[in-house]
C-alpha atoms as a PDB file:
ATOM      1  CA  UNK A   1     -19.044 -42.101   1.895  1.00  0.00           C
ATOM      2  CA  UNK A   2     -21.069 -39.630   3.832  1.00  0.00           C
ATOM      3  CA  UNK A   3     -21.872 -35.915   2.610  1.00  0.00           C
ATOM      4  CA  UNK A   4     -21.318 -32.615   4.314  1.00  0.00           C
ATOM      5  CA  UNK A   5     -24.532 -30.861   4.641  1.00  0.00           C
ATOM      6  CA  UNK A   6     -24.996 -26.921   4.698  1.00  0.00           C
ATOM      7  CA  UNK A   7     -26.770 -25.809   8.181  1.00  0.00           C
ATOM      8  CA  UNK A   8     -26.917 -21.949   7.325  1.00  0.00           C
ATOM      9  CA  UNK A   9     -25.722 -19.527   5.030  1.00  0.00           C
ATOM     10  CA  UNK A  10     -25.222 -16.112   6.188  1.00  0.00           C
ATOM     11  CA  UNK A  11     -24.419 -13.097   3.617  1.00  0.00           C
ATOM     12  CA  UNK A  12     -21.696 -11.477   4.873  1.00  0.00           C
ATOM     13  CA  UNK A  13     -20.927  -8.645   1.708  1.00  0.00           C
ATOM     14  CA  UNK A  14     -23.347  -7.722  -1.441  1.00  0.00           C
ATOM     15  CA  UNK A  15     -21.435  -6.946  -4.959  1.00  0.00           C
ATOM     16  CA  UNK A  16     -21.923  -6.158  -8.167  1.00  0.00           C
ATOM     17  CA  UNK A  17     -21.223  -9.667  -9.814  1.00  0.00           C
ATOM     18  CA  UNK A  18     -20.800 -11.875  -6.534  1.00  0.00           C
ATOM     19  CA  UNK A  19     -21.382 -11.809  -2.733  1.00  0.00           C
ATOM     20  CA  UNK A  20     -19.308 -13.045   0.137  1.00  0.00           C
ATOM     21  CA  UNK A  21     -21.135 -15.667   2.696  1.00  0.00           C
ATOM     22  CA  UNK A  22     -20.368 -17.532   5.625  1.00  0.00           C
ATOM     23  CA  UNK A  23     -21.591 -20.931   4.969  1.00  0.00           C
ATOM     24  CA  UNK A  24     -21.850 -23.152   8.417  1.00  0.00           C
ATOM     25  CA  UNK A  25     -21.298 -26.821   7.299  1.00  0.00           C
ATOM     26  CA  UNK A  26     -21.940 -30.264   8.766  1.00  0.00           C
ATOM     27  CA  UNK A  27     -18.912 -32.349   8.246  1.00  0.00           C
ATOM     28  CA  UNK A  28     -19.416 -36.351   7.617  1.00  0.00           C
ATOM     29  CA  UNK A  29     -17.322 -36.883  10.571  1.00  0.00           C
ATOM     30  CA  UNK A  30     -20.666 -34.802  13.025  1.00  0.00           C
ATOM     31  CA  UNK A  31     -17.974 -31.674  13.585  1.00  0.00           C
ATOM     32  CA  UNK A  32     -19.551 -28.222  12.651  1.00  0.00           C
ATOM     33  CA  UNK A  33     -17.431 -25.458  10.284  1.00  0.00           C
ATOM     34  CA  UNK A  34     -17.492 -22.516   8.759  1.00  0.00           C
ATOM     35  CA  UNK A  35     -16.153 -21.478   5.102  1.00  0.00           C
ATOM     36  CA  UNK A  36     -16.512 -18.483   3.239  1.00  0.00           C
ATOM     37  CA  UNK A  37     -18.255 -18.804  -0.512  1.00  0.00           C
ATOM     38  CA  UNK A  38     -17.961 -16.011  -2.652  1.00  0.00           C
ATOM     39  CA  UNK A  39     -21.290 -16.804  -4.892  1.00  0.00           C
ATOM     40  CA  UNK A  40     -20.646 -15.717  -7.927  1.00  0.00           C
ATOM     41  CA  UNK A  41     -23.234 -15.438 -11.256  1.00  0.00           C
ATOM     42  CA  UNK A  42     -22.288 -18.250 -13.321  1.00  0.00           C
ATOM     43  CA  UNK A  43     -20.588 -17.259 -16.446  1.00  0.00           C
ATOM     44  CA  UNK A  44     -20.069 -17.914 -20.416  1.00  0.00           C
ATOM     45  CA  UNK A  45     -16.201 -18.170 -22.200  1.00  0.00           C
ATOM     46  CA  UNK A  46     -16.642 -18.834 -25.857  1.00  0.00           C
ATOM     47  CA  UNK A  47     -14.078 -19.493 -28.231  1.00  0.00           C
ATOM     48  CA  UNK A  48     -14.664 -17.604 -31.966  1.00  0.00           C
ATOM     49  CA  UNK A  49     -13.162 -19.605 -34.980  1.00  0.00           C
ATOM     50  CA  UNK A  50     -13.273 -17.843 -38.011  1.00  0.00           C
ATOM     51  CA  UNK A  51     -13.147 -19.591 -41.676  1.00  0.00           C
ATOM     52  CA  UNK A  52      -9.515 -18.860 -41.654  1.00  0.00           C
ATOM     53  CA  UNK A  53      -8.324 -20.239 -38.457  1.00  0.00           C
ATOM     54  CA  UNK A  54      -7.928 -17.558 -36.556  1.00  0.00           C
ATOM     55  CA  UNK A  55      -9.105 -17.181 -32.798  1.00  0.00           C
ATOM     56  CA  UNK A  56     -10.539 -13.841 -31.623  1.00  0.00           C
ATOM     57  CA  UNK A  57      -9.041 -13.074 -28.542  1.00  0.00           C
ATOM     58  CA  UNK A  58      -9.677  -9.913 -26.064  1.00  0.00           C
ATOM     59  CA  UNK A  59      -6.519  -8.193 -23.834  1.00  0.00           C
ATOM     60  CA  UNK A  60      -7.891  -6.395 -20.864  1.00  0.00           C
ATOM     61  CA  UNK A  61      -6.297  -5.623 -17.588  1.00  0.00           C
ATOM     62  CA  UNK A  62      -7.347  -7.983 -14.522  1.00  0.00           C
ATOM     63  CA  UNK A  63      -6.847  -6.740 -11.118  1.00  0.00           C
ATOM     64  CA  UNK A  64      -6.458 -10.181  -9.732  1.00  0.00           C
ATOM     65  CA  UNK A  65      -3.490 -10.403 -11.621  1.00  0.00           C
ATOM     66  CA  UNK A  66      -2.644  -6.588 -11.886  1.00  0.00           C
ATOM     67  CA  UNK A  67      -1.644  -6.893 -15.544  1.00  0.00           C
ATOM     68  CA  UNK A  68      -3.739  -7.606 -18.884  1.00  0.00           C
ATOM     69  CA  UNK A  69      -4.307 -10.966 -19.653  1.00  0.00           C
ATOM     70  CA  UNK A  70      -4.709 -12.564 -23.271  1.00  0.00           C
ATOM     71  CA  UNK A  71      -8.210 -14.058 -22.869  1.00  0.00           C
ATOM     72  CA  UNK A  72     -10.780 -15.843 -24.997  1.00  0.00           C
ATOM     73  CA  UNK A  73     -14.069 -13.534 -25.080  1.00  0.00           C
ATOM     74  CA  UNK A  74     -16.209 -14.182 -21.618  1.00  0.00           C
ATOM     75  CA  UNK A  75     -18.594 -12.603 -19.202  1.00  0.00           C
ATOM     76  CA  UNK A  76     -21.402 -13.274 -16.587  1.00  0.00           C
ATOM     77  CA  UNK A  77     -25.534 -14.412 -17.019  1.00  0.00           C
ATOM     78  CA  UNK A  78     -27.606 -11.746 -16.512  1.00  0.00           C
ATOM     79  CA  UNK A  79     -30.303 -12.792 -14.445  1.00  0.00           C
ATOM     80  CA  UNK A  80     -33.302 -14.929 -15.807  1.00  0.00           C
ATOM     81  CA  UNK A  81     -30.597 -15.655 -18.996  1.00  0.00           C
ATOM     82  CA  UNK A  82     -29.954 -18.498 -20.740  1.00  0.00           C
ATOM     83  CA  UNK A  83     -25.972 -19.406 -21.277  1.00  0.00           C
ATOM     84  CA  UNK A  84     -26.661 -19.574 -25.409  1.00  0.00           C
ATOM     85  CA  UNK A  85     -27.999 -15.926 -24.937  1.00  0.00           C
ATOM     86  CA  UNK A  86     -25.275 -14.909 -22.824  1.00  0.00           C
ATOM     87  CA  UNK A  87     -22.894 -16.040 -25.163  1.00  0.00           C
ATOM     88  CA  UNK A  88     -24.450 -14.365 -28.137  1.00  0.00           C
ATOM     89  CA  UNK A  89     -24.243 -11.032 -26.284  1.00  0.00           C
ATOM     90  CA  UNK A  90     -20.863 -11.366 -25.170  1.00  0.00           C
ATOM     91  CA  UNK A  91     -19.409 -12.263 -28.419  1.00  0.00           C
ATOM     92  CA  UNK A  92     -20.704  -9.440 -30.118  1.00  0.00           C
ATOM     93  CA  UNK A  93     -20.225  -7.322 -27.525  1.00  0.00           C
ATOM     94  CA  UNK A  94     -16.140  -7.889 -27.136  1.00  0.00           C
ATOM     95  CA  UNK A  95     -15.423  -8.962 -30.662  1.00  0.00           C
ATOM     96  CA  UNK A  96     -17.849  -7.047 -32.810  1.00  0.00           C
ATOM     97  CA  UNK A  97     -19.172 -10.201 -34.426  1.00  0.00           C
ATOM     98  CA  UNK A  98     -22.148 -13.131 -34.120  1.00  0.00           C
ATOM     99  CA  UNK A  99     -22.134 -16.697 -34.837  1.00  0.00           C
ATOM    100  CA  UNK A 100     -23.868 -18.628 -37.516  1.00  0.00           C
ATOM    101  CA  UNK A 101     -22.660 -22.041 -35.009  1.00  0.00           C
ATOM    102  CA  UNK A 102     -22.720 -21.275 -31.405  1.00  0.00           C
ATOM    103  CA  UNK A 103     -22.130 -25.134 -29.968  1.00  0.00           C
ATOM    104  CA  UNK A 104     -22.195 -25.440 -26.178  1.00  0.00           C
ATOM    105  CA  UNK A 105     -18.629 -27.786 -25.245  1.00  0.00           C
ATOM    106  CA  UNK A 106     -19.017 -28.434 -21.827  1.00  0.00           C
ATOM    107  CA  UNK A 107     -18.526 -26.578 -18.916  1.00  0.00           C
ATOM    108  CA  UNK A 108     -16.616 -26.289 -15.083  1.00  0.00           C
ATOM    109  CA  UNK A 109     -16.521 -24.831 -12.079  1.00  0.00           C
ATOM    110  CA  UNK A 110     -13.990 -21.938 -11.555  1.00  0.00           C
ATOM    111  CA  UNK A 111     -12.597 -22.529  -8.041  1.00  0.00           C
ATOM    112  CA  UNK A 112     -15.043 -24.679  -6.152  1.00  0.00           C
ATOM    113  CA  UNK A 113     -13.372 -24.695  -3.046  1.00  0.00           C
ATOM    114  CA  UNK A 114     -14.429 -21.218  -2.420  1.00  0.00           C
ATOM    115  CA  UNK A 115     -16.425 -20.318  -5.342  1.00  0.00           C
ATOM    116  CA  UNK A 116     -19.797 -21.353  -6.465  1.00  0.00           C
ATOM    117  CA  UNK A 117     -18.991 -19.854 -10.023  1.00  0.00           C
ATOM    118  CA  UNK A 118     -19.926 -22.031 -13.380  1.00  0.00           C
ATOM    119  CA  UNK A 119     -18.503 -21.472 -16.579  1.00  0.00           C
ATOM    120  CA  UNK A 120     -20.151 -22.237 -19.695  1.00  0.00           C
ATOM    121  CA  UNK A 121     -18.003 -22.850 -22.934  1.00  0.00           C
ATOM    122  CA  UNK A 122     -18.912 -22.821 -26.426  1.00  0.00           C
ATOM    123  CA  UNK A 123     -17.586 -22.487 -29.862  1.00  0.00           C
ATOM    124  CA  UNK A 124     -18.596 -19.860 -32.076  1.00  0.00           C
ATOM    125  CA  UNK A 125     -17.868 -20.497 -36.100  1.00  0.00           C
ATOM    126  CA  UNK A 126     -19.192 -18.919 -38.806  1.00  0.00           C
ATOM    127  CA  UNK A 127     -18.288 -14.982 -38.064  1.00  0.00           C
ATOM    128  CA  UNK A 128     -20.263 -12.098 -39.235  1.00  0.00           C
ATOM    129  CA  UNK A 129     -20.187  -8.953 -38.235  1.00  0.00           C
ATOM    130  CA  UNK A 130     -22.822  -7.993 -35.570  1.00  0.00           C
ATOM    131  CA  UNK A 131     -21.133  -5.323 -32.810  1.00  0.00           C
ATOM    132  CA  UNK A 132     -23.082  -4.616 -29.631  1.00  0.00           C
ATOM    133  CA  UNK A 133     -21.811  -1.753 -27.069  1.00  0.00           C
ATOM    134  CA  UNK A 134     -19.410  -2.922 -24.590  1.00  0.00           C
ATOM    135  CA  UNK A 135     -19.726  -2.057 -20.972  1.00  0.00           C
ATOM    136  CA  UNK A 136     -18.696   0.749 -19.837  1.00  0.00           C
ATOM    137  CA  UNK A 137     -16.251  -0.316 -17.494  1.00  0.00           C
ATOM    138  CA  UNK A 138     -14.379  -2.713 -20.338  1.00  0.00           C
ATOM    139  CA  UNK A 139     -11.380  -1.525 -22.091  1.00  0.00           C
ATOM    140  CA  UNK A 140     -10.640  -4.195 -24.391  1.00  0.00           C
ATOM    141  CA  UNK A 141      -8.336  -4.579 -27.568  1.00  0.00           C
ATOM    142  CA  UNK A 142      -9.206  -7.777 -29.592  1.00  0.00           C
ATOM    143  CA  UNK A 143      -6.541  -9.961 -31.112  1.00  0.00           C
ATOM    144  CA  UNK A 144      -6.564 -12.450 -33.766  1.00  0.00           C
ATOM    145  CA  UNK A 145      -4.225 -15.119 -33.605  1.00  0.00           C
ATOM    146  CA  UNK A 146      -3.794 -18.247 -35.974  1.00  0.00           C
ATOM    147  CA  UNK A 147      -5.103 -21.190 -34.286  1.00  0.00           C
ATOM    148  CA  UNK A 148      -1.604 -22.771 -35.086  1.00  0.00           C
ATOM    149  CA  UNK A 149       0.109 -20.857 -32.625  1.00  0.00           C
ATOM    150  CA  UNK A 150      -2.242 -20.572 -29.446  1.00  0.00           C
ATOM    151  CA  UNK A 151      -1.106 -23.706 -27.761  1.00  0.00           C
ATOM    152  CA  UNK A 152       2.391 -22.252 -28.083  1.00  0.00           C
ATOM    153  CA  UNK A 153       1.046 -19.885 -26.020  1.00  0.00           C
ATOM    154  CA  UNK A 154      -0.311 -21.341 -23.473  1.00  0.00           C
ATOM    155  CA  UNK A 155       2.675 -23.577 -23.146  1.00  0.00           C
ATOM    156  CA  UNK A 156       4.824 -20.970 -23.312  1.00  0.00           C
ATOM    157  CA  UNK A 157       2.561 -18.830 -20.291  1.00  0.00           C
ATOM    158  CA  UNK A 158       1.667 -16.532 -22.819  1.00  0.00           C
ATOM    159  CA  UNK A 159      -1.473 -17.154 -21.944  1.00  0.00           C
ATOM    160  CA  UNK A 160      -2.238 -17.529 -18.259  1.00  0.00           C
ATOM    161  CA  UNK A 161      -5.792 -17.241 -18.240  1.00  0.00           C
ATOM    162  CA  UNK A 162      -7.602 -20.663 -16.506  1.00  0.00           C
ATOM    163  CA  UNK A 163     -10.880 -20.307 -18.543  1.00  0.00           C
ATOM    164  CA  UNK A 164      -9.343 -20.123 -21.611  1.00  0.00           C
ATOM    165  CA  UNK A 165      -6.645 -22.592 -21.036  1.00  0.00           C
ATOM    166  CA  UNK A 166     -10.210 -25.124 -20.074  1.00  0.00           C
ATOM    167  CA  UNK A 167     -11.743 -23.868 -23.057  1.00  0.00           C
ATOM    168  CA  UNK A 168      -9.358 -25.303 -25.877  1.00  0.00           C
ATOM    169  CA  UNK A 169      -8.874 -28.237 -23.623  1.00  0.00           C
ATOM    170  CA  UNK A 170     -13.100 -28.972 -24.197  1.00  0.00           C
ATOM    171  CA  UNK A 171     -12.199 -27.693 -27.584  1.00  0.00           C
ATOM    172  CA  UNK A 172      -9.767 -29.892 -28.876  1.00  0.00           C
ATOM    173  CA  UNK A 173     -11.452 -33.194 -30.489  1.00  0.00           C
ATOM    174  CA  UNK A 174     -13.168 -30.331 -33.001  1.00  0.00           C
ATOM    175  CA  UNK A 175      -9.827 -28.394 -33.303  1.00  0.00           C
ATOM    176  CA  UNK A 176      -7.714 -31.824 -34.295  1.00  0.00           C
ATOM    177  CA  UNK A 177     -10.889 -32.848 -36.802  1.00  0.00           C
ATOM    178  CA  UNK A 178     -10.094 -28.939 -38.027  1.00  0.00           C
ATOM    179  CA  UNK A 179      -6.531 -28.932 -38.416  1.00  0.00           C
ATOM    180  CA  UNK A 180      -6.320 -32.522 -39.957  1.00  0.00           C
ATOM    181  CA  UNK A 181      -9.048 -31.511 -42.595  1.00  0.00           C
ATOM    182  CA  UNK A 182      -6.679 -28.771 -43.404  1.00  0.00           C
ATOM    183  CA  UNK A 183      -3.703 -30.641 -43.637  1.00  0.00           C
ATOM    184  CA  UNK A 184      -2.069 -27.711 -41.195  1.00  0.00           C
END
């Protein structure tokens, strides 16, 4: 099968994590198009696992949704980073705590049909406590909730958040191993 191939890319808006372009696109067929990208930094979600099972989760409000969402800890590369080191700094900054075991699971894209974001997902085990400042424009409360019960919650929509819901999928063959050892 033949490829598209990008002609030109035109920025269109500058923001503070993403910008908006008009990308001008070959199609396999020899027709021309347009589609907008939003290019967005590529980002980190990381799932903390303490020694007793519970997952550290953050509630913040998210105007895409225009309510707070039950999310797993997660934020954007600065530039020239690493996604390990981005990881490290987001953990401690939205849960207060490092990780002895920071294990890189995989990784998607967000919405490539418009979106040229990446997400990076790792599990973080063996907790300590290690708090960094957040950023001033996050208002997070942090949860902890038994490992047991977060796939109720995602069944149940509790939790509606797309990264996280990817996350524990890359996470489960560790999780089952986890939960089996423990006879829970």
């Amino acid at each position: 099968m033949e490829s598209s191939t990008i002609l030109d890319r035109d920025q269109i808006f500058q923001g503070h994590a993403f910008n908006l372009e008009k990308v001008h696109l070959r199609l396999p067929d020899g027709r021309d198009r347009y589609y907008d990208l939003v290019d967005h930094v590529d980002a980190v979600t990381i799932l903390p696992l303490d020694d007793d099972g519970m997952v550290s989760f953050v509630r913040q409000f998210r105007v895409g949704a225009e309510k707070e969402l039950l999310e797993l800890p997660a934020g954007v590369m600065d530039q020239g980073e690493d996604p390990l080191t981005t990881a490290r700094r987001e953990l401690r900054e939205e849960t207060g705590s490092d990780a002895a075991n920071l294990e890189r699971l995989g990784g998607f894209y967000m919405a490539a049909g418009y979106s040229s974001e990446y997400m990076h997902v790792f599990l973080a085990t063996g907790l300590s406590d290690a708090p960094l400042s957040q950023d001033e424009d996050e208002f997070l409360s942090l949860e902890k909730i038994d490992l047991r019960e977060v796939f109720d919650l995602i069944r149940t929509g509790k939790i509606e958040d797309g990264k996280t819901i990817s996350t524990f999928f890359y996470a489960m063959p560790f999780l089952n191993e986890l939960l089996i050892a423990a006879d829970i």
